[in-house]
N, C-alpha and C. Protein backbone atom coordinates (compact mmCIF):
# COMPACT_ATOMS: atom_id res chain seq x y z
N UNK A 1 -10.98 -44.52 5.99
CA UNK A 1 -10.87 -43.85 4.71
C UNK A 1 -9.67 -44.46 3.98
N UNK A 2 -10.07 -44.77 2.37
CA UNK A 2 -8.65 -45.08 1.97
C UNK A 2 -7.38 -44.52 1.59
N UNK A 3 -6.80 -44.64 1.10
CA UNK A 3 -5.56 -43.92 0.66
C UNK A 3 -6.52 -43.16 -0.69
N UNK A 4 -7.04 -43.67 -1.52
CA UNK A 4 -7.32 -43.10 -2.62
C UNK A 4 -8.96 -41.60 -2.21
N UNK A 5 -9.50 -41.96 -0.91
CA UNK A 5 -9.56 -40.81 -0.64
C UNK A 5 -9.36 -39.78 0.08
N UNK A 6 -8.27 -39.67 0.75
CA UNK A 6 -7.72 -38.98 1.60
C UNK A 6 -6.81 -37.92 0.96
N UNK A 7 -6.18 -38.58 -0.45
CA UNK A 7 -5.64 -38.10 -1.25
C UNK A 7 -7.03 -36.83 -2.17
N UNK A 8 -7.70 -37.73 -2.08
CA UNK A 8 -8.60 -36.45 -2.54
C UNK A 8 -8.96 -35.16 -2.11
N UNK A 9 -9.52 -35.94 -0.58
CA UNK A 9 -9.64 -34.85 0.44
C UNK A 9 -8.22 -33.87 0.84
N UNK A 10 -7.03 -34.26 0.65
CA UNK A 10 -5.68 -33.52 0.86
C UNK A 10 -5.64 -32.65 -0.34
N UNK A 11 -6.03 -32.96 -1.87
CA UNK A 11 -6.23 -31.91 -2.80
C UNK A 11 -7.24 -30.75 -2.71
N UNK A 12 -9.01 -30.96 -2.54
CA UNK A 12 -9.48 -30.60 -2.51
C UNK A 12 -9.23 -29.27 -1.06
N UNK A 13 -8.32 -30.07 -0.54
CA UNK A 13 -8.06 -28.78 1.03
C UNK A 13 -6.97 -28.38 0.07
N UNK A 14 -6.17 -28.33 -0.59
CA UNK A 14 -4.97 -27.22 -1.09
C UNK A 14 -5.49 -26.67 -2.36
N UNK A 15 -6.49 -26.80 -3.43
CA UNK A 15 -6.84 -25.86 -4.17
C UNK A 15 -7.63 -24.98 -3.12
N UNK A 16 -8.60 -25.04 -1.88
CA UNK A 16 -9.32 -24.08 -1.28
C UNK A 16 -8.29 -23.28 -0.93
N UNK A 17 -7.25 -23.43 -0.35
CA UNK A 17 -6.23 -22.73 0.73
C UNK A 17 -5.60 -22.10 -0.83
N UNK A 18 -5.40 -22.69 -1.86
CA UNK A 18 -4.99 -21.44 -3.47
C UNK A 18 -6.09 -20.75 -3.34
N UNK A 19 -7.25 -20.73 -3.55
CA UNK A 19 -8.50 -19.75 -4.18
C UNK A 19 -8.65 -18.96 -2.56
N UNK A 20 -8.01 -19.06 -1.30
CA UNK A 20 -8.55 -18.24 -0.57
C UNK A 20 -7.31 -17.01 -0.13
N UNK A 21 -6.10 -17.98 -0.74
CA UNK A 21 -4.90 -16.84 -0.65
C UNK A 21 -4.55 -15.94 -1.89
N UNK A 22 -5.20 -16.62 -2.83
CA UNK A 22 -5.25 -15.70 -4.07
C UNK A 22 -6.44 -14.72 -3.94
N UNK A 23 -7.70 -15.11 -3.40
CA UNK A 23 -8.27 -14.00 -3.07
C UNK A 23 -8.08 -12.43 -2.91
N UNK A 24 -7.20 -13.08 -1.15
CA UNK A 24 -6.47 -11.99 -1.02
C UNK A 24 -5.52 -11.40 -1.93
N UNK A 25 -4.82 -12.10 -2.68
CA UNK A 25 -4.24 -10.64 -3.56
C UNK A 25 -4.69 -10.09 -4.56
N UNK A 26 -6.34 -10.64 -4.99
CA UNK A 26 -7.17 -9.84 -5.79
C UNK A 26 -7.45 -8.67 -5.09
N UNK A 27 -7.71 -8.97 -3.81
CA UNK A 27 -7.79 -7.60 -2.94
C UNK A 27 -6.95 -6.98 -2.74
N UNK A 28 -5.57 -6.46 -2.97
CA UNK A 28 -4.50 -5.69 -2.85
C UNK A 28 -4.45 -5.10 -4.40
N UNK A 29 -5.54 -4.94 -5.28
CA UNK A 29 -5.25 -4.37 -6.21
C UNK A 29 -4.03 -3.24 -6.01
N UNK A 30 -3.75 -3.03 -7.23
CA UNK A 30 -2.22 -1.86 -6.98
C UNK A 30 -3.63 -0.37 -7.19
N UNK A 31 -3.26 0.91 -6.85
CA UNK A 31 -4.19 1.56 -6.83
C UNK A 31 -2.92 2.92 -7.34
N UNK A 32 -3.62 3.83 -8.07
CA UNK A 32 -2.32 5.15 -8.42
C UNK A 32 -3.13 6.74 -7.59
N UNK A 33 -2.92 7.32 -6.74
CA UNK A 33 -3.06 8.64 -6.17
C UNK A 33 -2.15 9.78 -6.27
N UNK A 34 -2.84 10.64 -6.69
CA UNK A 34 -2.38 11.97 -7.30
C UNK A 34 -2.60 13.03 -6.22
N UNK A 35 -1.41 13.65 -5.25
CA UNK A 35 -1.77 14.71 -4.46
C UNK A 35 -0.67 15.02 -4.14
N UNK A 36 -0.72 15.88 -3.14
CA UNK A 36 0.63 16.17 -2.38
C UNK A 36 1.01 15.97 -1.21
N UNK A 37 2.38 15.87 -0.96
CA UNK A 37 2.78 15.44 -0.21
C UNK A 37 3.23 15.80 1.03
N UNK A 38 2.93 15.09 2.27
CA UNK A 38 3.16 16.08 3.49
C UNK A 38 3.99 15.24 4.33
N UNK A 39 4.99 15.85 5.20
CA UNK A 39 5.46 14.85 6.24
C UNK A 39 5.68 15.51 7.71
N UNK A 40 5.91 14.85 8.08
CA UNK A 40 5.89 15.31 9.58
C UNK A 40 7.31 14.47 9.99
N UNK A 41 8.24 15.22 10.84
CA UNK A 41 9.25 14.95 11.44
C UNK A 41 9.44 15.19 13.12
N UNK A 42 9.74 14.45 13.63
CA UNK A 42 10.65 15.17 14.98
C UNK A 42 11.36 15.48 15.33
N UNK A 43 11.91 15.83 16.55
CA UNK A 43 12.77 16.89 16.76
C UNK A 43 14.08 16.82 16.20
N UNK A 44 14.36 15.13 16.11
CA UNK A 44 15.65 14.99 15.18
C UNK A 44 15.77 15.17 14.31
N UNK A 45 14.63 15.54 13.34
CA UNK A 45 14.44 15.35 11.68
C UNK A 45 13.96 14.09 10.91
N UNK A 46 13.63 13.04 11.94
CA UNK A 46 13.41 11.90 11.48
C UNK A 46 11.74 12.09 10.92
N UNK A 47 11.35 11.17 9.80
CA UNK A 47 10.38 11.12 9.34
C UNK A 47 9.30 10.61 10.59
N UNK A 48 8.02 10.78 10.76
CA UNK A 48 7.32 9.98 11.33
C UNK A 48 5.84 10.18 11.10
N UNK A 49 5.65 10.71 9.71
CA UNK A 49 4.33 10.63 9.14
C UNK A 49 4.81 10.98 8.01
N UNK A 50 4.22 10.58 6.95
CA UNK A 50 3.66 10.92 5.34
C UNK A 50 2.34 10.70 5.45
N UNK A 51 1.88 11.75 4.62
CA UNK A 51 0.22 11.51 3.89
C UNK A 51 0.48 12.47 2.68
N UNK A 52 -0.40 11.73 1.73
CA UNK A 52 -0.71 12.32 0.26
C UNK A 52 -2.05 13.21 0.27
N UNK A 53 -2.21 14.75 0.21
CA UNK A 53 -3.60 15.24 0.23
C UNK A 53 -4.00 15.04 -1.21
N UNK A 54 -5.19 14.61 -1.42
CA UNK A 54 -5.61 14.40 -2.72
C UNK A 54 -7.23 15.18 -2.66
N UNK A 55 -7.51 16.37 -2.87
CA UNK A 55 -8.62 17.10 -3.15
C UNK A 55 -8.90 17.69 -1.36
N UNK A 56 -9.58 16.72 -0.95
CA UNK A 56 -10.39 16.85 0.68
C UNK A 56 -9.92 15.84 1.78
N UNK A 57 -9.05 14.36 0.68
CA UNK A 57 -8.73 13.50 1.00
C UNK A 57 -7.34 13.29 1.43
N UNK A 58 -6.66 12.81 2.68
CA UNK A 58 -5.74 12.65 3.66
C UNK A 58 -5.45 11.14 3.10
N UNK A 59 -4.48 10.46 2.84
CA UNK A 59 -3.91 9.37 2.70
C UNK A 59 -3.28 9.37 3.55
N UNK A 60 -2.83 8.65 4.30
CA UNK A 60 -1.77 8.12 5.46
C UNK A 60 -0.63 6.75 4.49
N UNK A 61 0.31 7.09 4.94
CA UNK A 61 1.51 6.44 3.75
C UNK A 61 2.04 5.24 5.05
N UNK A 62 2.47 4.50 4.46
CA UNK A 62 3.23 2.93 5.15
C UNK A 62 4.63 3.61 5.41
N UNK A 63 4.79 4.16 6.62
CA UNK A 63 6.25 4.18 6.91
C UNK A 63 7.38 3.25 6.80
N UNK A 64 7.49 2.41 5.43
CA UNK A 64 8.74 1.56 5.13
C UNK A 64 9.57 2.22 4.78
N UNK A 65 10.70 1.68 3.87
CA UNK A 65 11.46 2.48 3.04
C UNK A 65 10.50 3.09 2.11
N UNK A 66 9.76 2.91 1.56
CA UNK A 66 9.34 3.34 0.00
C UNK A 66 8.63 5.08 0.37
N UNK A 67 8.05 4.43 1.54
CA UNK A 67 7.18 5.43 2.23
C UNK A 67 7.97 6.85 2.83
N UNK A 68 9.47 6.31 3.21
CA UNK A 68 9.97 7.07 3.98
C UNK A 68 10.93 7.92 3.20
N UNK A 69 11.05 7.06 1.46
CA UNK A 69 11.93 8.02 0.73
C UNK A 69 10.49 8.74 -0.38
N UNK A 70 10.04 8.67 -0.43
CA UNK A 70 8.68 9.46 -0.73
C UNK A 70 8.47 10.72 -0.09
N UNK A 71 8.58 10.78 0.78
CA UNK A 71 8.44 12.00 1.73
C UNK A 71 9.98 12.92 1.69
N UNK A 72 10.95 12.07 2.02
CA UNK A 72 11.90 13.00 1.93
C UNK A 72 12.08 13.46 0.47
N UNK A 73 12.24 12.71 -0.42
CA UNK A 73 11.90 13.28 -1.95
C UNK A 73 10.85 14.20 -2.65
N UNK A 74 9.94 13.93 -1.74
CA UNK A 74 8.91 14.86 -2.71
C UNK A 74 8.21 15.78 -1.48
N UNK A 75 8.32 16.23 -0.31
CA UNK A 75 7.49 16.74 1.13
C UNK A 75 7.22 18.43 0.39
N UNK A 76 6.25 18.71 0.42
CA UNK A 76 5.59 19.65 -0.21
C UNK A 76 5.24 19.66 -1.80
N UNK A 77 5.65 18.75 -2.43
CA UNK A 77 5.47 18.47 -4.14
C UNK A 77 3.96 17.52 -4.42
N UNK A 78 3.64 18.09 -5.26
CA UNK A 78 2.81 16.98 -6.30
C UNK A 78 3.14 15.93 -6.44
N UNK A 79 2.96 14.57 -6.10
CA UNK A 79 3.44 13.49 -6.54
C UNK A 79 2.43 12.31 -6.96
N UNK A 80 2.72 11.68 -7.60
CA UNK A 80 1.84 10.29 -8.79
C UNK A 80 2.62 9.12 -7.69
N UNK A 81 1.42 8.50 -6.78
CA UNK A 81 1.88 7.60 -6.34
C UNK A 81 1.24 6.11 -6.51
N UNK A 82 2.00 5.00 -6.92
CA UNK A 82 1.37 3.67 -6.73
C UNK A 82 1.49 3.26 -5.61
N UNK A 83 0.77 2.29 -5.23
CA UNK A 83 0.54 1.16 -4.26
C UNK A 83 -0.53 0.39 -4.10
N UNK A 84 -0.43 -0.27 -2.65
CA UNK A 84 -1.71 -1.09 -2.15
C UNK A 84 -2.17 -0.79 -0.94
N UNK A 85 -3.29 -0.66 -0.96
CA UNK A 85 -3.63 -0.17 1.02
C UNK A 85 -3.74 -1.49 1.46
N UNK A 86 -3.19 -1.21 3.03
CA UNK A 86 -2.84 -2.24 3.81
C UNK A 86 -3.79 -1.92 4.83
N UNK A 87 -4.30 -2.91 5.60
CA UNK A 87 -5.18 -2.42 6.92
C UNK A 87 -6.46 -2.45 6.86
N UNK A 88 -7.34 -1.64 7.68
CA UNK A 88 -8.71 -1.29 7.57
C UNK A 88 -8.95 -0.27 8.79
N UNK A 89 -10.00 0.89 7.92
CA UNK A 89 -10.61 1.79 9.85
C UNK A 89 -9.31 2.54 9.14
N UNK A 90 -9.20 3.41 10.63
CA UNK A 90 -8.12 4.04 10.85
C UNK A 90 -6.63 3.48 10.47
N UNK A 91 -6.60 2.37 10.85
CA UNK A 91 -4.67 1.82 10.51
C UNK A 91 -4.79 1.56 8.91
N UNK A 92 -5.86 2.28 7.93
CA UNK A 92 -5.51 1.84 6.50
C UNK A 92 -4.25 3.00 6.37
N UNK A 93 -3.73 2.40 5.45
CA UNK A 93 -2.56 2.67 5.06
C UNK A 93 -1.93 2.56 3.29
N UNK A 94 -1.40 3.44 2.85
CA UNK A 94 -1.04 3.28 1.16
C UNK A 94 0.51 2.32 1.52
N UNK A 95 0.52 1.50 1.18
CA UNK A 95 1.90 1.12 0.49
C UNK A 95 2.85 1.32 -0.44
N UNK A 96 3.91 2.26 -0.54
CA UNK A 96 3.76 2.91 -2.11
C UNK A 96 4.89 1.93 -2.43
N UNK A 97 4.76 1.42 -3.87
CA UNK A 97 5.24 0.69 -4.48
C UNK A 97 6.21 1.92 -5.41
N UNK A 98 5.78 2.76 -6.06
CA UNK A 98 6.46 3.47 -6.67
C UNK A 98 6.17 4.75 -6.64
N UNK A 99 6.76 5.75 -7.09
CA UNK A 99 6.46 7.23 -7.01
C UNK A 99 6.85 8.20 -8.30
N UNK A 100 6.45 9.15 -8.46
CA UNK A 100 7.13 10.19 -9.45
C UNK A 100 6.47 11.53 -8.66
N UNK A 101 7.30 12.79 -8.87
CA UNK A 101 6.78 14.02 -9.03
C UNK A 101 5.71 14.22 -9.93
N UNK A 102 4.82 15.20 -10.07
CA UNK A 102 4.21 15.73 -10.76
C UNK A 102 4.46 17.59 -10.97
N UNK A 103 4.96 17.48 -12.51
CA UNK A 103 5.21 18.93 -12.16
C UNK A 103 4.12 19.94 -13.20
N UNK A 104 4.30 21.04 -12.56
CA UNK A 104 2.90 21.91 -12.84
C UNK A 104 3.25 22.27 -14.28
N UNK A 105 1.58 21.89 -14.91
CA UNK A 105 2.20 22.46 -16.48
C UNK A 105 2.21 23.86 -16.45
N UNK A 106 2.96 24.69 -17.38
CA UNK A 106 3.73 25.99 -17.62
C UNK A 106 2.91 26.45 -18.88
């Protein structure tokens, strides 16, 4: 093969490896859920679950930081949450990118 196509073949393999990693972050759309918030602690007080109930629906939250000040901030409140689910099956998971309360209109 010559130089002039190997060089081809070395492009044509790095736009596929762009269109298959960009893929994936078409699939991480950011997604916004509206529910409330629950956490679960142990005996120390440490966090070791969040989920958002939203109607019938149980979200399970990404225990990072974002996840873990979510819960301590809002654990029994209404909250407007962004993110991306991570995972699949059972280990899906919300990522929350950002958060707010939701407070009850009066």
């Amino acid at each position: 093969m010559n130089a002039r196509n190997a060089a081809l073949v070395a492009l044509v393999a790095m736009l596929s490896l762009l269109f298959v990693f960009s893929g994936v972050a078409i699939a991480a759309d950011a997604v916004k859920v509206t529910g409330t918030v629950s956490v679960t602690k142990d005996d120390d007080g440490n966090i070791t679950a969040v989920k958002i109930t939203a109607g019938e629906t149980a979200i399970k939250v990404a225990l990072d930081e974002n996840g873990k000040k979510l819960g301590a901030a809002l654990a029994g409140k209404k909250a407007e949450v962004t993110g991306t689910y991570e995972g699949e099956g059972d280990a899906k998971v919300l990522k929350v990118e950002a958060f707010k309360e939701v407070k009850a209109e009066e």
